[in-house]
Protein backbone atom coordinates (compact mmCIF):
# COMPACT_ATOMS: atom_id res chain seq x y z
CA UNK A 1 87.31 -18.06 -72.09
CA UNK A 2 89.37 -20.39 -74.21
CA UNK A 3 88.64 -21.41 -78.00
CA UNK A 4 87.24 -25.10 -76.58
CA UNK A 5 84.55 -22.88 -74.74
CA UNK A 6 83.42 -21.38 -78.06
CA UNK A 7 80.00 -23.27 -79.55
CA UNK A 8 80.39 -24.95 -82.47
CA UNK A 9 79.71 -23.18 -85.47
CA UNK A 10 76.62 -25.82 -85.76
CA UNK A 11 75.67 -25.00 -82.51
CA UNK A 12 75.87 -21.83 -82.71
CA UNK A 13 73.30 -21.56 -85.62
CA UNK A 14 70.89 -23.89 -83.76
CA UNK A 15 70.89 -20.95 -80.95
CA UNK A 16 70.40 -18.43 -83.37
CA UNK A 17 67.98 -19.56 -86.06
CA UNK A 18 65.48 -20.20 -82.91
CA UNK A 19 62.32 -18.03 -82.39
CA UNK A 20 59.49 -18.02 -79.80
CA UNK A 21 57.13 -19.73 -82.48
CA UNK A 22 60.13 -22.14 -83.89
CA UNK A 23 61.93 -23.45 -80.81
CA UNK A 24 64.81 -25.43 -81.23
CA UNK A 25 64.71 -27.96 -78.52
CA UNK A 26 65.01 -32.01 -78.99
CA UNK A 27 62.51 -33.97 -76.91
CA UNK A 28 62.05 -37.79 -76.02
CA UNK A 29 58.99 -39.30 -73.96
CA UNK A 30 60.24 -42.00 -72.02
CA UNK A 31 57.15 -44.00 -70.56
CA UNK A 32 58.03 -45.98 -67.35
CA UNK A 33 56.02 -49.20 -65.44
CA UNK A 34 55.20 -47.56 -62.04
CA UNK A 35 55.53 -49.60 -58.54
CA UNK A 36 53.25 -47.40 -56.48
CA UNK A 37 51.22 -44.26 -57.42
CA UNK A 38 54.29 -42.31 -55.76
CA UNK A 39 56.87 -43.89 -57.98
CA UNK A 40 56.13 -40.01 -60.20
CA UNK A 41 57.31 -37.90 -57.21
CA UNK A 42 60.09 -40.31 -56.32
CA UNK A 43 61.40 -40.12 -59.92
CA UNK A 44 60.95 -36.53 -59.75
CA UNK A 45 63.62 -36.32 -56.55
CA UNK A 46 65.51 -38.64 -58.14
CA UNK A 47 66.35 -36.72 -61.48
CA UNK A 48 66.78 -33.14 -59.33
CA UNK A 49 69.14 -35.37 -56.97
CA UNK A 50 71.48 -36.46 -59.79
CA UNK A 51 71.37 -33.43 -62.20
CA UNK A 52 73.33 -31.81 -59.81
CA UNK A 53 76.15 -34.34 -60.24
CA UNK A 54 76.17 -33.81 -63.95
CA UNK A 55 78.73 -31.42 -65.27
CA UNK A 56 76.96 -31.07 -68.93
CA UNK A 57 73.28 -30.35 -67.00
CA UNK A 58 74.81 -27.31 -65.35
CA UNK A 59 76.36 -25.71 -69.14
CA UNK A 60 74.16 -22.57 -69.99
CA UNK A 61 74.82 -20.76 -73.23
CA UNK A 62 76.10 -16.96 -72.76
CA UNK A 63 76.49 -14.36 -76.33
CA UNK A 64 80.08 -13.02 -76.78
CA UNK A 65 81.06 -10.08 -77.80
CA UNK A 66 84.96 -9.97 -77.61
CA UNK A 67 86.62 -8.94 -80.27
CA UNK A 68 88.45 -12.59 -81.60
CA UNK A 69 84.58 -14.31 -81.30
CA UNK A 70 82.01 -11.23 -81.95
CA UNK A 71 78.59 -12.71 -82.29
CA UNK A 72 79.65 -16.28 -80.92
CA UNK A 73 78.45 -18.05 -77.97
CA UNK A 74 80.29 -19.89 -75.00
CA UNK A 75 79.29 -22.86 -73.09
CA UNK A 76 79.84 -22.55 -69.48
CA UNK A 77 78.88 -23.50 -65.88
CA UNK A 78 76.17 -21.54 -64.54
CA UNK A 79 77.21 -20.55 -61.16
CA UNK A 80 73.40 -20.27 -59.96
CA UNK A 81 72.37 -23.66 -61.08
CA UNK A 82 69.68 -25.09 -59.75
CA UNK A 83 68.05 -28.73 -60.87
CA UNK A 84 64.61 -27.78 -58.80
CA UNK A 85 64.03 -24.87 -62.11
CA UNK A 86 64.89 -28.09 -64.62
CA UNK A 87 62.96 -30.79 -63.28
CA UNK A 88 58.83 -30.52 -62.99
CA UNK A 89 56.92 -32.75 -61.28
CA UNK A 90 53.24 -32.65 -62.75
CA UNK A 91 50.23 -32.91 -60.13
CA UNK A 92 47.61 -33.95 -62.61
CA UNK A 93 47.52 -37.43 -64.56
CA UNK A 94 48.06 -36.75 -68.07
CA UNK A 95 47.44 -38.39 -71.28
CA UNK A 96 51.15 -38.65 -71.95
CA UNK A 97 51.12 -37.46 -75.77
CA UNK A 98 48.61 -34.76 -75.27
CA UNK A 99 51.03 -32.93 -72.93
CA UNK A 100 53.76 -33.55 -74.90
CA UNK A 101 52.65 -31.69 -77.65
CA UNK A 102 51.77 -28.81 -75.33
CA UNK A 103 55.37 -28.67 -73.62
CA UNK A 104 57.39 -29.22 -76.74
CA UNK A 105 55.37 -25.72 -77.62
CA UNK A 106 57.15 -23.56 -74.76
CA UNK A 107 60.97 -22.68 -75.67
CA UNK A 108 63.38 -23.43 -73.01
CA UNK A 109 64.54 -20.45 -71.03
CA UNK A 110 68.19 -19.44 -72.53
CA UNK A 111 69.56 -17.78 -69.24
CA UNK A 112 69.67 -21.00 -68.10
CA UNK A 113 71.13 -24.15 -68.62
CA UNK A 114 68.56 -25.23 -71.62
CA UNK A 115 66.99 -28.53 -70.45
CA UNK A 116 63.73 -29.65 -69.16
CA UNK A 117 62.64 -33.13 -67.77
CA UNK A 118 59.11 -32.95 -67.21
CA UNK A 119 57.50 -35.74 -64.77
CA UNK A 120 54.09 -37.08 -65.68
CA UNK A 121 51.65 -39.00 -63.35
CA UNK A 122 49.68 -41.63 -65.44
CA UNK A 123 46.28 -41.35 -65.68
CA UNK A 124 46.19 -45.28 -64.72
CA UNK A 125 47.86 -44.59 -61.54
CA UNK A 126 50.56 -47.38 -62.53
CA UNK A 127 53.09 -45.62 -65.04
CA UNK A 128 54.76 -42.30 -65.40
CA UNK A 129 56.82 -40.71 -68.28
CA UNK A 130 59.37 -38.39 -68.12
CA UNK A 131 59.59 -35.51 -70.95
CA UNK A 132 63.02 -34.57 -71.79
CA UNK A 133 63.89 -31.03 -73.41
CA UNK A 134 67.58 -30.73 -74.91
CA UNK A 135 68.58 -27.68 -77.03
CA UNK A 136 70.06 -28.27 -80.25
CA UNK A 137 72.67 -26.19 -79.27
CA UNK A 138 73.18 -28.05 -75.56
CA UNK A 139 73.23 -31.61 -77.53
CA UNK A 140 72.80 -33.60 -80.45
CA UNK A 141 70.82 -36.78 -80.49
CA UNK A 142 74.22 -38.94 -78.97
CA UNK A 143 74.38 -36.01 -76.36
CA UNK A 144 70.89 -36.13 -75.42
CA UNK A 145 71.32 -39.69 -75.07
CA UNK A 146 74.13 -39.34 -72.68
CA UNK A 147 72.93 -36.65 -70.66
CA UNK A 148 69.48 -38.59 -70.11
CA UNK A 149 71.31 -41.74 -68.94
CA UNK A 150 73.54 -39.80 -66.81
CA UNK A 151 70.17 -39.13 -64.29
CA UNK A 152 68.81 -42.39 -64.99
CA UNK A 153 69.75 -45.56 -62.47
CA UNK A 154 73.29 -46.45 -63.05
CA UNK A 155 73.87 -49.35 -65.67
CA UNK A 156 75.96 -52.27 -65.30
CA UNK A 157 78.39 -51.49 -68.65
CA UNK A 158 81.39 -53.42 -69.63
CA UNK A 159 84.92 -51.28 -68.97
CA UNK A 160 85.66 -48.94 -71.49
CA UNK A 161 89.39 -50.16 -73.32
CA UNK A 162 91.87 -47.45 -72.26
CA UNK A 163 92.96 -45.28 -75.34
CA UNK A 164 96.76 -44.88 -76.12
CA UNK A 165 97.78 -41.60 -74.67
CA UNK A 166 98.32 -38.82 -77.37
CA UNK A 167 100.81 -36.05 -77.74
CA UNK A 168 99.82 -32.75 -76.88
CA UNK A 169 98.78 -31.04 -80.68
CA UNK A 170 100.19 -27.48 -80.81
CA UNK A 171 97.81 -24.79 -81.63
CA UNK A 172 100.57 -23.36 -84.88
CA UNK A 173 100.34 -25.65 -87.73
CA UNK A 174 103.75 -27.51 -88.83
CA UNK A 175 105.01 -25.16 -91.68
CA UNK A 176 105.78 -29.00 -93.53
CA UNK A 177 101.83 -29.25 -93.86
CA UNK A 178 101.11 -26.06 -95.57
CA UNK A 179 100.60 -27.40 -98.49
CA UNK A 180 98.41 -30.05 -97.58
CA UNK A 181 96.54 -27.61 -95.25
CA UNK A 182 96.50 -25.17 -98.29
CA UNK A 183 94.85 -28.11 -100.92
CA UNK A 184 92.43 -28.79 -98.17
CA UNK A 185 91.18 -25.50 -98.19
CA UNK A 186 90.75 -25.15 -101.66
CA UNK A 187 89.31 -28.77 -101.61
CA UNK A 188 86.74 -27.50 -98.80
CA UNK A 189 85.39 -24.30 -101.15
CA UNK A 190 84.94 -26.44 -104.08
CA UNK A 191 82.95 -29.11 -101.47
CA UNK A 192 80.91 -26.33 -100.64
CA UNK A 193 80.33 -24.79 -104.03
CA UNK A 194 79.28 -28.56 -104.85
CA UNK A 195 76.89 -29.00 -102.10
CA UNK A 196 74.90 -25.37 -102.80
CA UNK A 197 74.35 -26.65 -106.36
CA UNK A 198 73.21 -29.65 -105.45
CA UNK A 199 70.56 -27.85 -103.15
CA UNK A 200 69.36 -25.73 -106.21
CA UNK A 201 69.03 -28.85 -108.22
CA UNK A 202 67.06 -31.30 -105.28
CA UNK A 203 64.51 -27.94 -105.84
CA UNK A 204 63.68 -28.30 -109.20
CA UNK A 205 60.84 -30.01 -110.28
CA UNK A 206 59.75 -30.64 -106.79
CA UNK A 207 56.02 -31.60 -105.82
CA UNK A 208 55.03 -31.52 -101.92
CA UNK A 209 51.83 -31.21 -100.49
CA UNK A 210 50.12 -28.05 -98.97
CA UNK A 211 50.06 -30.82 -95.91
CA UNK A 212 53.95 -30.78 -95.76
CA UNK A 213 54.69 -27.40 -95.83
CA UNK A 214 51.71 -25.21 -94.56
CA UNK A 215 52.39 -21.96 -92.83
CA UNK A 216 53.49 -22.32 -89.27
CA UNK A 217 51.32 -21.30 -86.36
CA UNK A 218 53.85 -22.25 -83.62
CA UNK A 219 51.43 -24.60 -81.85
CA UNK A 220 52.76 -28.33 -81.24
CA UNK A 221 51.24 -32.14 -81.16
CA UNK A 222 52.79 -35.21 -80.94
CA UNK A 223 52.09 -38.81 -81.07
CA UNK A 224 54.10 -42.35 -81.01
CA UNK A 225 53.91 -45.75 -82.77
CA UNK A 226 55.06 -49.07 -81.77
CA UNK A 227 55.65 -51.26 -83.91
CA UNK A 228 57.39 -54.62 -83.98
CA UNK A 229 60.80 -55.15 -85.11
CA UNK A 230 60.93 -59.15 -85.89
CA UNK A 231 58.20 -57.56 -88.50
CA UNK A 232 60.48 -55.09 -89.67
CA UNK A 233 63.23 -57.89 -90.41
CA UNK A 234 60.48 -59.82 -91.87
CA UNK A 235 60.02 -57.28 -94.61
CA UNK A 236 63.71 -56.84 -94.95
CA UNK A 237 64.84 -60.89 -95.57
CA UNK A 238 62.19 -60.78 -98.21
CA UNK A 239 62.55 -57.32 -99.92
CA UNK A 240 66.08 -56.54 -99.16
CA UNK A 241 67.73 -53.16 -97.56
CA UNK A 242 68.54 -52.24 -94.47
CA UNK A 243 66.10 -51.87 -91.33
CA UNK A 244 66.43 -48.14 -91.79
CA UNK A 245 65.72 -48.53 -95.41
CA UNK A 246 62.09 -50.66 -94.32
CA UNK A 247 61.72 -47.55 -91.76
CA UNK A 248 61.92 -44.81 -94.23
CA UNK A 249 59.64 -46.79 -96.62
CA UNK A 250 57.11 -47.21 -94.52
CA UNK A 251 56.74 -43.47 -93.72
CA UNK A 252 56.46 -42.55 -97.60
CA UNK A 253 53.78 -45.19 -97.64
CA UNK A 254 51.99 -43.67 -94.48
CA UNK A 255 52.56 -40.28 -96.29
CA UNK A 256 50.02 -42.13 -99.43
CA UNK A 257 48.15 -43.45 -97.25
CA UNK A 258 47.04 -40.28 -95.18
CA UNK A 259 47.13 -38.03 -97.77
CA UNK A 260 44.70 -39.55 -100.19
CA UNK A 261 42.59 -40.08 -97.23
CA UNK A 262 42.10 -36.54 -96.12
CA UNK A 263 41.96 -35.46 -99.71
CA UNK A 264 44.70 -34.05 -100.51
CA UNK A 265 45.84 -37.28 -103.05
CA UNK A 266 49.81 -38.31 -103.45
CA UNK A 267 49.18 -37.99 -107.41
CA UNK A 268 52.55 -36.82 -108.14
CA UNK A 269 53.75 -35.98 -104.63
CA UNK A 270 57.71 -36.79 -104.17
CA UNK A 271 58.72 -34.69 -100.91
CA UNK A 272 62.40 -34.17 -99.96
CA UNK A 273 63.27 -35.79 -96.89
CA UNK A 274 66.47 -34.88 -94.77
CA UNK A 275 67.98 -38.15 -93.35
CA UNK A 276 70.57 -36.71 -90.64
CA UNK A 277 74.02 -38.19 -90.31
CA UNK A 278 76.05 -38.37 -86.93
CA UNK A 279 79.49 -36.93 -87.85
CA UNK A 280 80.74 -37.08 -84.17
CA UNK A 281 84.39 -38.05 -84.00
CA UNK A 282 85.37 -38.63 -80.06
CA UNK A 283 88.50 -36.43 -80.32
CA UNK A 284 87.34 -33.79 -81.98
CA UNK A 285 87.54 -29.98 -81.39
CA UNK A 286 84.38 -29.25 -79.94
CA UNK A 287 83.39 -32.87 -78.39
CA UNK A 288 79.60 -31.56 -77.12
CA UNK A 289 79.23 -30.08 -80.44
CA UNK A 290 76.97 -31.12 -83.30
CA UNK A 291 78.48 -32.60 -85.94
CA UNK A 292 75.94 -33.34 -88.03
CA UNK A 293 75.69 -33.61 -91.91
CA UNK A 294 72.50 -35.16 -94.01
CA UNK A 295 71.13 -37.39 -96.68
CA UNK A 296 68.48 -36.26 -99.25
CA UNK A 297 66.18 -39.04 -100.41
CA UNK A 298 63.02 -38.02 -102.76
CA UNK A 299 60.14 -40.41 -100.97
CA UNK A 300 57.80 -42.16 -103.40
CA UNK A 301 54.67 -40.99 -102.04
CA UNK A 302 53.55 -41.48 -105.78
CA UNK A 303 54.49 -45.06 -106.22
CA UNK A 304 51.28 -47.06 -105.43
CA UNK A 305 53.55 -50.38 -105.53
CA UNK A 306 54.39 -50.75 -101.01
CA UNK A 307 57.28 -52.58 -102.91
CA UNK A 308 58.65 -50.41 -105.27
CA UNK A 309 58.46 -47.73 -102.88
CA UNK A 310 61.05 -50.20 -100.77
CA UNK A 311 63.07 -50.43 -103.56
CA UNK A 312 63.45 -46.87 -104.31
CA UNK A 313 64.32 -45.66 -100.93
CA UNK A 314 67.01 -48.56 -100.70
CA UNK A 315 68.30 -47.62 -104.00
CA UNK A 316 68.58 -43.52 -102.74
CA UNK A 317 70.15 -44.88 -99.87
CA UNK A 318 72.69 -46.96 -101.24
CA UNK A 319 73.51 -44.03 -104.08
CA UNK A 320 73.65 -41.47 -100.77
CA UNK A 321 75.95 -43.80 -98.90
CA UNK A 322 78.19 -44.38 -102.05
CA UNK A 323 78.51 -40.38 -102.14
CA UNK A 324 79.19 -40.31 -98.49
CA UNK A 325 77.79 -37.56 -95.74
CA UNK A 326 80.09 -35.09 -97.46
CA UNK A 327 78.20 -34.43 -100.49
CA UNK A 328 75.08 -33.95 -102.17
CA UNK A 329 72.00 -31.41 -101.00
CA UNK A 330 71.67 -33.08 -97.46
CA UNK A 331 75.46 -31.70 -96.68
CA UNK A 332 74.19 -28.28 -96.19
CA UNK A 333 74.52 -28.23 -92.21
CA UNK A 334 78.56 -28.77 -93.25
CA UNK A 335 78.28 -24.98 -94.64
CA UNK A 336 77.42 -23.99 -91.08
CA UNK A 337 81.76 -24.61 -90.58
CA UNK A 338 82.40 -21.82 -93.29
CA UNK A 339 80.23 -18.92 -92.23
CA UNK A 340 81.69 -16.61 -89.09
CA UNK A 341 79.86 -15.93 -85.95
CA UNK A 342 78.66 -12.52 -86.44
CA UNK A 343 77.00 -14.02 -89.60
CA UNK A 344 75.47 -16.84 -87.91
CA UNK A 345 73.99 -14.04 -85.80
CA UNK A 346 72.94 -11.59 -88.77
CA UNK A 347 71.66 -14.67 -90.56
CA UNK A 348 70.28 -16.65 -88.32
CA UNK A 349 66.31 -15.38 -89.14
CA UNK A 350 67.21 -15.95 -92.68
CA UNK A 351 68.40 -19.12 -92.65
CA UNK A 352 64.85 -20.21 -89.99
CA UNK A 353 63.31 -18.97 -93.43
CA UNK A 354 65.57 -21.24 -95.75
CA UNK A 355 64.57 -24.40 -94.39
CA UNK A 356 60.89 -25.03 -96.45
CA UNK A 357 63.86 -24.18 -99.55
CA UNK A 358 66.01 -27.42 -98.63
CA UNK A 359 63.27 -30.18 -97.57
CA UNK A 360 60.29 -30.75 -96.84
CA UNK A 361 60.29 -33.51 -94.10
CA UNK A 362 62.51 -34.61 -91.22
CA UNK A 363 63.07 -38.28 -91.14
CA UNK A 364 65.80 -38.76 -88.09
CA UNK A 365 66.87 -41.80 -86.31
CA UNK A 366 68.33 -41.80 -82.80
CA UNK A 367 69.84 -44.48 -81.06
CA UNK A 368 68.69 -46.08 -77.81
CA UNK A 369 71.14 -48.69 -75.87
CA UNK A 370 69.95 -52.40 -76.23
CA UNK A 371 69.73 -52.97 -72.30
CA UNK A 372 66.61 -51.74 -70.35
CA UNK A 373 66.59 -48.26 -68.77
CA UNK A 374 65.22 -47.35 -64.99
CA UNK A 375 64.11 -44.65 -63.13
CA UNK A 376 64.43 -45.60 -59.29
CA UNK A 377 63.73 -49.33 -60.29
CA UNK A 378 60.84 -48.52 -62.63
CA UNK A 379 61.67 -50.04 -66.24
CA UNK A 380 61.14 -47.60 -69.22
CA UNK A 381 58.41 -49.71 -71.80
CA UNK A 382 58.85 -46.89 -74.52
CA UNK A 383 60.80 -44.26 -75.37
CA UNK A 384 59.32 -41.55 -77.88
CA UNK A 385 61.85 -39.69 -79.73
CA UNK A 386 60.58 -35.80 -80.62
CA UNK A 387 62.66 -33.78 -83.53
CA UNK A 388 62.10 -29.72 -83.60
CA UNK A 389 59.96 -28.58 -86.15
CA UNK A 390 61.50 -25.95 -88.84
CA UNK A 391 59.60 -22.88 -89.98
CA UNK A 392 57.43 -23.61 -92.90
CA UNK A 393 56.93 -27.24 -92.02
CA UNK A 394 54.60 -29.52 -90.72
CA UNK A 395 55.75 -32.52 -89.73
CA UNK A 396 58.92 -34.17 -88.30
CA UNK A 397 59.23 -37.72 -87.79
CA UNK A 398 61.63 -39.54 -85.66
CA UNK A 399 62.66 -42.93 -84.76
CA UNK A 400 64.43 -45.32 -82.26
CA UNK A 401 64.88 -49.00 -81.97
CA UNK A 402 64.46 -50.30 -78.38
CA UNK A 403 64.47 -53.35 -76.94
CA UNK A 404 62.82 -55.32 -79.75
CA UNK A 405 60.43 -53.06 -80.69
CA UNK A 406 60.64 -49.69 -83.34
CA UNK A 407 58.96 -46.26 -81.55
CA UNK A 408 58.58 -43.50 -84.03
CA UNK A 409 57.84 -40.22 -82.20
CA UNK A 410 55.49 -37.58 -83.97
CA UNK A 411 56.02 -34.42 -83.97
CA UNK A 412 53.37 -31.50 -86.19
CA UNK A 413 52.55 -28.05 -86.15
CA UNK A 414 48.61 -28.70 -84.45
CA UNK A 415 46.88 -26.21 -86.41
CA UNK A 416 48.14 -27.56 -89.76
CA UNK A 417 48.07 -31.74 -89.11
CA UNK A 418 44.73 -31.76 -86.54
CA UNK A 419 44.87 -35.65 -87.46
CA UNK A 420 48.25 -36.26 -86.78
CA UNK A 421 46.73 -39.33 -85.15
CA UNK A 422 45.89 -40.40 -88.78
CA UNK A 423 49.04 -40.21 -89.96
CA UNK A 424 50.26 -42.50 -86.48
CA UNK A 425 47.45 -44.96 -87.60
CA UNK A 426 48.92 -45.04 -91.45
CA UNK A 427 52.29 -46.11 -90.05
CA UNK A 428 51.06 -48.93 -89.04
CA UNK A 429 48.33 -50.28 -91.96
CA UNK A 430 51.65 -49.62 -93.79
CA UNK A 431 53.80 -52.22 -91.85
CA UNK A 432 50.84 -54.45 -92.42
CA UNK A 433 50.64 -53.64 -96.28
CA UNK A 434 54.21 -54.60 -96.34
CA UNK A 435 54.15 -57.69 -94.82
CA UNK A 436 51.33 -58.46 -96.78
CA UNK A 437 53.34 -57.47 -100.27
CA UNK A 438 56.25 -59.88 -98.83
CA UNK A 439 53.97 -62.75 -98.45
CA UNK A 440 55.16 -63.35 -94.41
């Protein structure tokens, strides 16, 4: 075992902060035009076949307890792999969301390599979708990404530039940096100090909804939206922002929307949302790790203006981005760097607990390529993206941008948001209301 095998310290809390109820798994539905009513089973060989060939697909996650990493974890091959315990081929047709919701419940089994891709006949006899299961703690959202495309039909890509060869880094630091190594350190406890206030303050004076944050029953439902993305530029050109600022908008509006119509009104009601922030650098330390920091951004489920709700989550935006990733209440996962592996192992429970503390709603976006993704010739039409849930919260929303069109993929505890298909509809009157407000 070498440092490099070590998780992450990121990582590392993902795999401890899980729990039976609380998994901490990262999904994504990817539905796919079918040839032939076998095109399920042949895409079910066809992912076993090729997970073999994938170094990160074999990785399972093993506890240490050596002295120099006591309560850390290692990543490493497992020597019994075997893709036929990874890959499920379903025998029933399935409504694709409905079983979604019921296999994002069941955690992935951590003796093993922790992945799932789960093959679904469609009930029309000409599509399929594929359920992918990534731990946290196996990949972030670029890793998942990577992973997925890895089993997928190979892509014609442009060449990759060569990078300039690099001198081997020693492991002791140069004694002519000490200072600068000893300012950095004192720079990194005051960062810290800075972003743990700024958590107590995003608390005060906070109104969510019992909707948001009801207690957690472990149970799981999902759903997806399509919408268009010339009518997401449409709204942009006119009100300004980015697309992801039109994208968060229009789930505080749906948040109005759905609220007031089961009752529970949006009189008041500003939730915290995390925004998560890709702080991946390719050289890094820990390359498969999660590097991850965050964005706060109070939505204006209040605002009755579509408008001035637009305006308010561009202006958070633009105030997070001038702050940078580094700061502010959304920086927390950053503190995950400064606490030691036994106490990411004592603490993980606690820090499950913490979450309802620091937000109230996940609002993630994940990448897709541009180009069109196959399974054994069958195109993918959408691709659902599924965030885990934290404990003490209700909802998690995530989003992806492929080939012309936005999917956000829906993921609630299904005791606590039975119409989570409500909520899907609101997405979309909100789009609507938008484009309305813009006059397009």
């Amino acid at each position: 075992m070498t440092a490099d095998d070590l998780l992450a310290p990121l990582d590392l809390a993902f795999w401890n902060i899980e729990s039976t109820d609380h998994p901490m798994h990262l999904g994504a539905l990817g539905v796919f035009s079918a040839g032939s009513p076998a095109a399920a089973a042949h895409a079910a060989d066809l992912l076993a076949a090729r997970a073999a060939a994938v170094p990160g697909l074999r990785m399972r996650i093993r506890d240490v307890w050596q002295p120099l990493a006591f309560g850390g974890a290692v990543r490493e091959p497992d020597p019994d792999f075997d893709p036929r315990h990874h890959v499920r081929l379903h025998d029933r047709a399935a409504d694709f969301q409905a079983e979604a919701g019921r296999l994002m419940e069941r955690p992935l089994e951590r003796g093993r390599p922790p992945w799932e891709a789960h093959v679904l006949p469609g009930e029309d006899g000409m599509s399929f979708a594929v359920l992918f299961k990534f731990h946290h703690a196996l990949a972030d959202g670029l890793r998942a990404l990577t992973l997925a495309a890895a089993v997928l039909d190979p892509m014609d890509l442009p060449p990759r530039r060569p990078r300039p060869a690099q001198p081997a880094a020693s492991r002791l630091p140069d004694v002519r940096r000490l200072p600068g190594l000893l300012r950095g350190a004192v720079s990194e406890v005051g960062r810290a100090l800075d972003i743990g206030a700024s958590v107590a303050v995003s608390g005060l004076g906070v109104r969510s909804s019992a909707a948001l944050t009801a207690v957690s029953t472990g149970t799981r439902r999902t759903a997806g939206v399509v919408i268009d993305l010339d009518d997401v530029h449409r709204i942009r050109k006119v009100a300004g922002g980015t697309v992801n600022d039109v994208l968060i908008a229009v789930v505080a509006g749906a948040l109005r929307r759905w609220l007031d119509e089961r009752g529970d009104g949006s009189a008041g009601v500003r939730p915290r949302a995390l925004i998560p922030v890709s702080q991946r650098r390719p050289r890094s330390a820990h390359p498969q790790g999660n590097r991850l920091s965050g964005y706060m951004l109070r939505l204006p489920v209040d605002d009755p203006d579509p408008l001035g709700r637009l305006a308010h989550c561009r202006t958070a935006m633009d105030r997070n981005k001038d702050a940078g990733p580094g700061r502010g209440a959304g920086a927390v996962a950053l503190l995950a760097d400064h606490v030691p592996a036994l106490g990411h192992r004592l603490g993980g429970p606690l820090a499950a607990q913490a979450a309802r503390l620091w937000f109230d709603i996940l609002v993630t976006s994940v990448p897709l390529p541009g180009f069109g993704l196959k399974l054994g010739g069958n195109a993918v039409t959408e691709v659902f993206p599924y965030a885990p849930l934290a404990r003490g919260q209700a909802l998690a929303v995530a989003v992806s941008t492929y080939r012309g069109q936005v999917h956000y993929g829906l993921v609630a505890d299904a005791e606590a948001v039975p119409d989570l298909d409500r909520f899907a509809a609101a997405l979309t009157a909100e789009v609507e209301t938008l484009i309305t407000a813009c006059g397009s």
